[in-house]
N, C-alpha and C. Protein backbone atom coordinates (compact mmCIF):
# COMPACT_ATOMS: atom_id res chain seq x y z
N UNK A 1 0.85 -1.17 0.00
CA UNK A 1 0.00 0.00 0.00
C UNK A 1 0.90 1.23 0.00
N UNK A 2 1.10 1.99 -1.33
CA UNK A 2 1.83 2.74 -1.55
C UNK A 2 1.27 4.36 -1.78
N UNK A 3 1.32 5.43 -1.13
CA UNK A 3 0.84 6.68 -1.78
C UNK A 3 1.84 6.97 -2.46
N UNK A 4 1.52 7.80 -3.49
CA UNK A 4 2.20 8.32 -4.78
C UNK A 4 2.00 10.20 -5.08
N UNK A 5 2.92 10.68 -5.46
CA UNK A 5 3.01 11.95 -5.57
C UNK A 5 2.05 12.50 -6.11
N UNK A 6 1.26 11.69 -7.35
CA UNK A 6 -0.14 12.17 -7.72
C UNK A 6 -0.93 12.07 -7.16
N UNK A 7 -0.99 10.78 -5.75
CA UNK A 7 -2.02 11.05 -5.21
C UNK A 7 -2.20 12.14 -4.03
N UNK A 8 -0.98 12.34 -3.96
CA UNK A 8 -0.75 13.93 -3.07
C UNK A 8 -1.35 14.91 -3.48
N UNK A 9 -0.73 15.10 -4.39
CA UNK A 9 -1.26 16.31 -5.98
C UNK A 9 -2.41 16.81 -5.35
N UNK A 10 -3.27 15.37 -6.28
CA UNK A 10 -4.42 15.33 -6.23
C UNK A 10 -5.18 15.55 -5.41
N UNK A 11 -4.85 15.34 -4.24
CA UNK A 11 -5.81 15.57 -2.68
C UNK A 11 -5.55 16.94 -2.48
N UNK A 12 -4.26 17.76 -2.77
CA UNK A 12 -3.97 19.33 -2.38
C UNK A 12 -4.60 19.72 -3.15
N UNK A 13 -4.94 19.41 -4.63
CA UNK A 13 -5.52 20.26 -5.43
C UNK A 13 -7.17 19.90 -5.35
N UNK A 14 -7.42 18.85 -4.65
CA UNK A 14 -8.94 18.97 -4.26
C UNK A 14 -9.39 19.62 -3.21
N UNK A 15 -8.54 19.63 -2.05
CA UNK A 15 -8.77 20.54 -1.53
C UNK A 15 -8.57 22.24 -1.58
N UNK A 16 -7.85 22.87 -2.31
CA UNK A 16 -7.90 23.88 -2.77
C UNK A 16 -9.00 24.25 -3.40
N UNK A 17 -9.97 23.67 -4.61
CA UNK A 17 -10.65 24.30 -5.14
C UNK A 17 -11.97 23.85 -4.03
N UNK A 18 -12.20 23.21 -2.91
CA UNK A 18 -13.02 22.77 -2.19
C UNK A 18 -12.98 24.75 -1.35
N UNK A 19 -11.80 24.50 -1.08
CA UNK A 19 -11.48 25.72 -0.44
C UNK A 19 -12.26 27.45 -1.33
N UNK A 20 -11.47 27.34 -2.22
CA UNK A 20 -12.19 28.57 -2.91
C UNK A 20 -13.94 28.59 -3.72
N UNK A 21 -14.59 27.24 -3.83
CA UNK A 21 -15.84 27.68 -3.75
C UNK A 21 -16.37 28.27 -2.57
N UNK A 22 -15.78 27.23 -1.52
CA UNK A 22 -16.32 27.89 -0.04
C UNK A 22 -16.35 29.25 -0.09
N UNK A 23 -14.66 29.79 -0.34
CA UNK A 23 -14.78 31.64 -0.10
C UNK A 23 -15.69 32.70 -1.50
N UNK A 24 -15.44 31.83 -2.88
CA UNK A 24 -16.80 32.33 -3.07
C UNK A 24 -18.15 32.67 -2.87
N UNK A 25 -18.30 31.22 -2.42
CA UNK A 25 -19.60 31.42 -2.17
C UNK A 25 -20.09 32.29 -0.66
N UNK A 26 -18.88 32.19 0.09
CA UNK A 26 -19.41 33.06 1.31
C UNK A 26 -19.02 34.65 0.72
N UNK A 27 -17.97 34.98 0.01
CA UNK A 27 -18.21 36.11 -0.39
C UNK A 27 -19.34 36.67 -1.24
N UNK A 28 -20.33 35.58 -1.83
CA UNK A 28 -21.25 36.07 -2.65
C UNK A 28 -22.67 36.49 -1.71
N UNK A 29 -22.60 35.42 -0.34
CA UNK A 29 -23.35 35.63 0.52
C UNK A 29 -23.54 36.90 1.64
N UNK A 30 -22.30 37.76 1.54
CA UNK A 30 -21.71 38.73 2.27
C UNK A 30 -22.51 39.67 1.60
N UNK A 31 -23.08 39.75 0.77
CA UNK A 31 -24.14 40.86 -0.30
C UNK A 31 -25.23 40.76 0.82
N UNK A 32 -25.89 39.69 0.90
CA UNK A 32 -26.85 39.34 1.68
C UNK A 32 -26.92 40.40 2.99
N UNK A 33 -25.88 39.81 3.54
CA UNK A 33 -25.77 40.12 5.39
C UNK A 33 -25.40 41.93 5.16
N UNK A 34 -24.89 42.25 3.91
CA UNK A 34 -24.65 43.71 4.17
C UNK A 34 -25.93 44.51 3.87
N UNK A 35 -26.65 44.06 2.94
CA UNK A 35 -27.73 44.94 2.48
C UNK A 35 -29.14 44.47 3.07
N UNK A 36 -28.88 43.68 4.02
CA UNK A 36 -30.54 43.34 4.57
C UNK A 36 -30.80 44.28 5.25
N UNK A 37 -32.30 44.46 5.50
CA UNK A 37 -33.27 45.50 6.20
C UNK A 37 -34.28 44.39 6.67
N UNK A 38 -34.80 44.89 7.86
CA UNK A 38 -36.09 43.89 8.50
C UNK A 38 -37.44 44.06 7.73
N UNK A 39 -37.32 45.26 6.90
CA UNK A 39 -38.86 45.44 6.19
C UNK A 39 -38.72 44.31 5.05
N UNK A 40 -37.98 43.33 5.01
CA UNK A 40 -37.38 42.29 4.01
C UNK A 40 -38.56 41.01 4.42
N UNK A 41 -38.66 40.66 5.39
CA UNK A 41 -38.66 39.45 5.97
C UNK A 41 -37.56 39.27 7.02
N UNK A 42 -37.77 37.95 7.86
CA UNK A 42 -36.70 37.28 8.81
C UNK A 42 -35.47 37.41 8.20
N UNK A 43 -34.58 37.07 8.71
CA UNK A 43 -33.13 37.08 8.73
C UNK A 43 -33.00 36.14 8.17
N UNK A 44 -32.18 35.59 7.07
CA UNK A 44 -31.99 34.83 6.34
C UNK A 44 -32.77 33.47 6.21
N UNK A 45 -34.13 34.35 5.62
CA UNK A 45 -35.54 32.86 5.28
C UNK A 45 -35.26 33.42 4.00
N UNK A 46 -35.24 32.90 3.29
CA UNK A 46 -35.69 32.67 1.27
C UNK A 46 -36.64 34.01 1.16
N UNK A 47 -37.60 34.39 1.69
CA UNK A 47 -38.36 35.10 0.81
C UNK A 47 -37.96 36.94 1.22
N UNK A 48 -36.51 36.83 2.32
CA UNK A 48 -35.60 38.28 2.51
C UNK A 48 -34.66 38.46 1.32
N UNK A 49 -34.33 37.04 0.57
CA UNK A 49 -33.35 36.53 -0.82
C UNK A 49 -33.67 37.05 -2.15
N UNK A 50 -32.87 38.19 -2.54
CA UNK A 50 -33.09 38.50 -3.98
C UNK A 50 -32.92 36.96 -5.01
N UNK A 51 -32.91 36.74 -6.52
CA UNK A 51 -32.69 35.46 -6.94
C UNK A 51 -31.20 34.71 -6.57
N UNK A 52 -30.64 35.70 -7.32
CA UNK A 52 -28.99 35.57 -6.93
C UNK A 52 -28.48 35.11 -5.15
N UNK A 53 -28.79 35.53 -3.94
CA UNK A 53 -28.83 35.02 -2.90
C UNK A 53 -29.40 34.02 -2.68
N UNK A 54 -30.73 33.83 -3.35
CA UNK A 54 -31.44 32.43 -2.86
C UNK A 54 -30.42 31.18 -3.86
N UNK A 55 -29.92 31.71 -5.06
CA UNK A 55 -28.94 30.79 -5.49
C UNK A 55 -27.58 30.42 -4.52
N UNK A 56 -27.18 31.14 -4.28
CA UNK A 56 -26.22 30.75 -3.53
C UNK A 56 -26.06 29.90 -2.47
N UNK A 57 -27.34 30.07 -1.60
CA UNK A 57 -27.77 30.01 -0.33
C UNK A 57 -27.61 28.35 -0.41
N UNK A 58 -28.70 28.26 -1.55
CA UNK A 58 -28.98 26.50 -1.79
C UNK A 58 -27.71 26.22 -2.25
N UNK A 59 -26.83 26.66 -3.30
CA UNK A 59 -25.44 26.52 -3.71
C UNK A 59 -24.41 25.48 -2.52
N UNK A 60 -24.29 26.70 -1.39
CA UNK A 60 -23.51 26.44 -0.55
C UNK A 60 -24.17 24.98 0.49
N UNK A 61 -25.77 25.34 0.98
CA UNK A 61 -26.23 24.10 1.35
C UNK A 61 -25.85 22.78 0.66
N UNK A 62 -25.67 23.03 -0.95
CA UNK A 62 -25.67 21.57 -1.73
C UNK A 62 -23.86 21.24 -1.46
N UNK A 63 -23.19 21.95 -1.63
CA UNK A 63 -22.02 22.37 -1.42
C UNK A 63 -21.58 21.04 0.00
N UNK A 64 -22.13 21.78 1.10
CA UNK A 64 -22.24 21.06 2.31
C UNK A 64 -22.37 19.60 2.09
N UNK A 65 -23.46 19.22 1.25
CA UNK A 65 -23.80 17.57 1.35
C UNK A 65 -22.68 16.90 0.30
N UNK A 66 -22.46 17.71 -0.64
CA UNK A 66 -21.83 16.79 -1.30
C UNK A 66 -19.65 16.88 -0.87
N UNK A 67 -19.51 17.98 -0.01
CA UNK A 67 -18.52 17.38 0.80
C UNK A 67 -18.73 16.66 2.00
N UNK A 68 -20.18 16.27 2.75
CA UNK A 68 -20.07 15.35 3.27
C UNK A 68 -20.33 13.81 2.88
N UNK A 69 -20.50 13.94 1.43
CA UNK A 69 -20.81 12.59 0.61
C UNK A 69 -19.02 12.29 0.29
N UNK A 70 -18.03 13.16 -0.13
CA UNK A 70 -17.01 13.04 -0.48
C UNK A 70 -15.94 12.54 0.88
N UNK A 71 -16.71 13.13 2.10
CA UNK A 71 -15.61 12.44 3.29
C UNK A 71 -16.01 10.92 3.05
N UNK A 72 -17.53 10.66 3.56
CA UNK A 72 -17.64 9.45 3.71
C UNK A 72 -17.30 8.47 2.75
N UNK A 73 -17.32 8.86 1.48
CA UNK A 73 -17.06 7.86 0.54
C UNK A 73 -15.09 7.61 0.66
N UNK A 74 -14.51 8.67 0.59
CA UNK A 74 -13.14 8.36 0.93
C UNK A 74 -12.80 7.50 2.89
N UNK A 75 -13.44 7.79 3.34
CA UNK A 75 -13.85 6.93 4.79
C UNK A 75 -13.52 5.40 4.07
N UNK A 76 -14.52 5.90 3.42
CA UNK A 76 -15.08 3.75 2.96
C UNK A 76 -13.63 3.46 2.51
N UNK A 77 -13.69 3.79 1.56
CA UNK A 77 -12.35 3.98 0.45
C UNK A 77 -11.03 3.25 1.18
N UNK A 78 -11.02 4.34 2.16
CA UNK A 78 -9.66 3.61 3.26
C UNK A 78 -9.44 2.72 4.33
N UNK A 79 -10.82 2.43 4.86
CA UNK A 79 -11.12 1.37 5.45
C UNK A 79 -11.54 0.18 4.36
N UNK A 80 -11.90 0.00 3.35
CA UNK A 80 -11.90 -0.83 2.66
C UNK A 80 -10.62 -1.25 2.40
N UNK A 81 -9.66 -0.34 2.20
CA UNK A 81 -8.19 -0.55 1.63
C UNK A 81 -7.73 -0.87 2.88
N UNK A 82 -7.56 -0.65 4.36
CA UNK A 82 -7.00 -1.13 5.46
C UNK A 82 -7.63 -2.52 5.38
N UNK A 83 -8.70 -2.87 5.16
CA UNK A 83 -8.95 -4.33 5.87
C UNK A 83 -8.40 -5.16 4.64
N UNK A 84 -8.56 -4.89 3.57
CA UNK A 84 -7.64 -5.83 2.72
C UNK A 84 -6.01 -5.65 3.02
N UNK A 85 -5.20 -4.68 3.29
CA UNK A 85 -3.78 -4.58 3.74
C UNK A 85 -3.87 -5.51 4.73
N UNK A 86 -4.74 -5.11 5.70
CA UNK A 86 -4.22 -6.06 7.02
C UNK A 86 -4.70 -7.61 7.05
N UNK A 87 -5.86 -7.67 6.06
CA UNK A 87 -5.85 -9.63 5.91
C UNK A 87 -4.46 -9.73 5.01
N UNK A 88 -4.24 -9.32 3.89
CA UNK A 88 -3.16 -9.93 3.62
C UNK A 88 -1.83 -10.11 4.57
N UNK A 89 -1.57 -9.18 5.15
CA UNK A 89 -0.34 -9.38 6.17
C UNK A 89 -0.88 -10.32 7.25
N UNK A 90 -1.58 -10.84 7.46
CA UNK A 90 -2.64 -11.82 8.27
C UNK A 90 -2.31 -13.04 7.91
N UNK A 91 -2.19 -13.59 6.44
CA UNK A 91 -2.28 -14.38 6.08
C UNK A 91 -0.66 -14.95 5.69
């Protein structure tokens, strides 16, 4: 069980662009929190959301699930790969 320089790469450079949607998208959300007024509606419910905010909003929510679909599946990933390393050295 060997890591490899691409698979380094690869994990820095996934996390980097993981990284800069995040600060996009919270910088796109920063419109929001600067220009709200209470004659809007509640504090960040959908119908205080011009289109462009309510995009984002769900953006970043979807954002959320599908890096928590990406931990767990790499979870599996490496516990799948540990229990085959360690039966073979088992055996």
């Amino acid at each position: 069980m060997t890591i490899s320089w691409k698979h380094i790469m690869l994990g820095i450079g996934i996390v980097i662009i993981d990284l800069t949607v995040y600060i996009l998208l919270g910088l796109l959300l920063m419109n929001y929190d600067d220009f709200y007024t209470e004659s809007e509606g509640e504090y960040w419910s959908l119908a205080s959301m011009t289109t462009t905010e309510k995009i984002t909003y769900i953006g970043l929510n979807a954002w959320h699930v599908i890096n928590i679909l990406g931990i767990v599946y790499i979870i599996y990933r490496l516990t799948r790969k540990l229990k085959k390393h360690w039966w073979q050295q088992r055996i």
